[in-house]
Every structure is written in C-alpha cells, then in structure tokens.
Protein backbone atom coordinates (compact mmCIF):
# COMPACT_ATOMS: atom_id res chain seq x y z
CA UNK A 1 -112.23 37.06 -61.03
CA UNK A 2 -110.42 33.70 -61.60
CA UNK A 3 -113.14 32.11 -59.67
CA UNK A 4 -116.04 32.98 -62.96
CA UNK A 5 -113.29 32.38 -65.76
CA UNK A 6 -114.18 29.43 -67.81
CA UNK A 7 -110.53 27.83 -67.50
CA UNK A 8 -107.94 28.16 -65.27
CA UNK A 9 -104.32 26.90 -65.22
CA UNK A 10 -101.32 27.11 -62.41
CA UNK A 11 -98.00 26.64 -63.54
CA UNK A 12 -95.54 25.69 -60.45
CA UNK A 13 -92.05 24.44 -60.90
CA UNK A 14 -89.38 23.51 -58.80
CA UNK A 15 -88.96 21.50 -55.34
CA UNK A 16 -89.52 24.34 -53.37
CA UNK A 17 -93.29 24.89 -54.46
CA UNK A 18 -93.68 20.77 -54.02
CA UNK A 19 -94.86 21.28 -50.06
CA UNK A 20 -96.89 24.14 -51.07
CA UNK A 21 -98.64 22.38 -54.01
CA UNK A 22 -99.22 19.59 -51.78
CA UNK A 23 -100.96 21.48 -49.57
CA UNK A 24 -103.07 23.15 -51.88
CA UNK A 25 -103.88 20.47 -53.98
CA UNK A 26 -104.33 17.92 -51.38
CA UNK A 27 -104.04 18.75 -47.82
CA UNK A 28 -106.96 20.14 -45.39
CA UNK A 29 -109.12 22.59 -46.93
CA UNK A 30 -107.98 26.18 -45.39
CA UNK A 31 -108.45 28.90 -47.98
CA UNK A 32 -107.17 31.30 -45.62
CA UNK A 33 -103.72 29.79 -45.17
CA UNK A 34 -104.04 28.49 -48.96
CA UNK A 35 -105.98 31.02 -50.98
CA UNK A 36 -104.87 29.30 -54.13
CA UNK A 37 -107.31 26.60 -52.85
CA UNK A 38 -110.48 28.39 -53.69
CA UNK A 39 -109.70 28.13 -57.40
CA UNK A 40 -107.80 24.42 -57.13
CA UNK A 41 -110.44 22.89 -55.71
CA UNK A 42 -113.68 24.77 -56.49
CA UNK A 43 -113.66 26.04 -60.17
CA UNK A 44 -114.32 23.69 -62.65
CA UNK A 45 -112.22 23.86 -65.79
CA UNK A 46 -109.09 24.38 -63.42
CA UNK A 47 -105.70 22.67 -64.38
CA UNK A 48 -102.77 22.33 -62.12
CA UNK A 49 -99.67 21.84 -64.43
CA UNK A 50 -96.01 21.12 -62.59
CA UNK A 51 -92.65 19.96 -63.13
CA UNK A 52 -91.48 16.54 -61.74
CA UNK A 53 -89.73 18.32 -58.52
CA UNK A 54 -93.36 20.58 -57.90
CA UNK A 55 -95.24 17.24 -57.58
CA UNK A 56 -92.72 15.13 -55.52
CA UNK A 57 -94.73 15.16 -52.47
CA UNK A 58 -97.99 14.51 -54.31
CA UNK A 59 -99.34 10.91 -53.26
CA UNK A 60 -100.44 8.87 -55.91
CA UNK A 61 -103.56 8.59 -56.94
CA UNK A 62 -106.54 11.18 -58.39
C-alpha cells in the first residue's frame, strides 16, 4: 500500500532513531532487516523529514 501512494513522508525524531535512519536511508540495501527501505529508497515522491538528533549520523552529501 505505501509502495503505489503518490507521496510518502517519514517523520523520525530523536537520537535514538539517528542509527536506524542511517541505516535505512543510507547503509546496504537489506529490506529484510530494514523494511522501511522498500519505500525510502524505491517510491518516488517519498520524503524523509527528521529532527537535528535523527540525522546526526547522516554523512553529508545527497
């Protein structure tokens, strides 16, 4: 269902989602482990919105 809706968002806050997000955003690809994954990375229209502690262990860049 959230993989054919035209727009997507995930809300995460706090520093103890940040490893999590990090993982799902940019870590291997393992839908299994990260089933969050499957909509992050594969469904256009998708947004990702955090708080400052969420994305702490985000790297920079896109």
């Amino acid at each position: 269902m959230l993989r054919a809706a035209r727009r997507t968002h995930f809300l995460v806050r706090g520093e103890a989602k940040a490893g999590i997000l990090a993982q799902v955003v940019r870590g291997d690809y393992d839908p299994v482990r990260w089933p969050a994954q499957l909509v992050a990375r594969n469904v256009p229209g998708c947004e990702v919105w955090c708080d400052a502690a969420a994305a702490a262990e985000l790297e920079a860049g896109p």
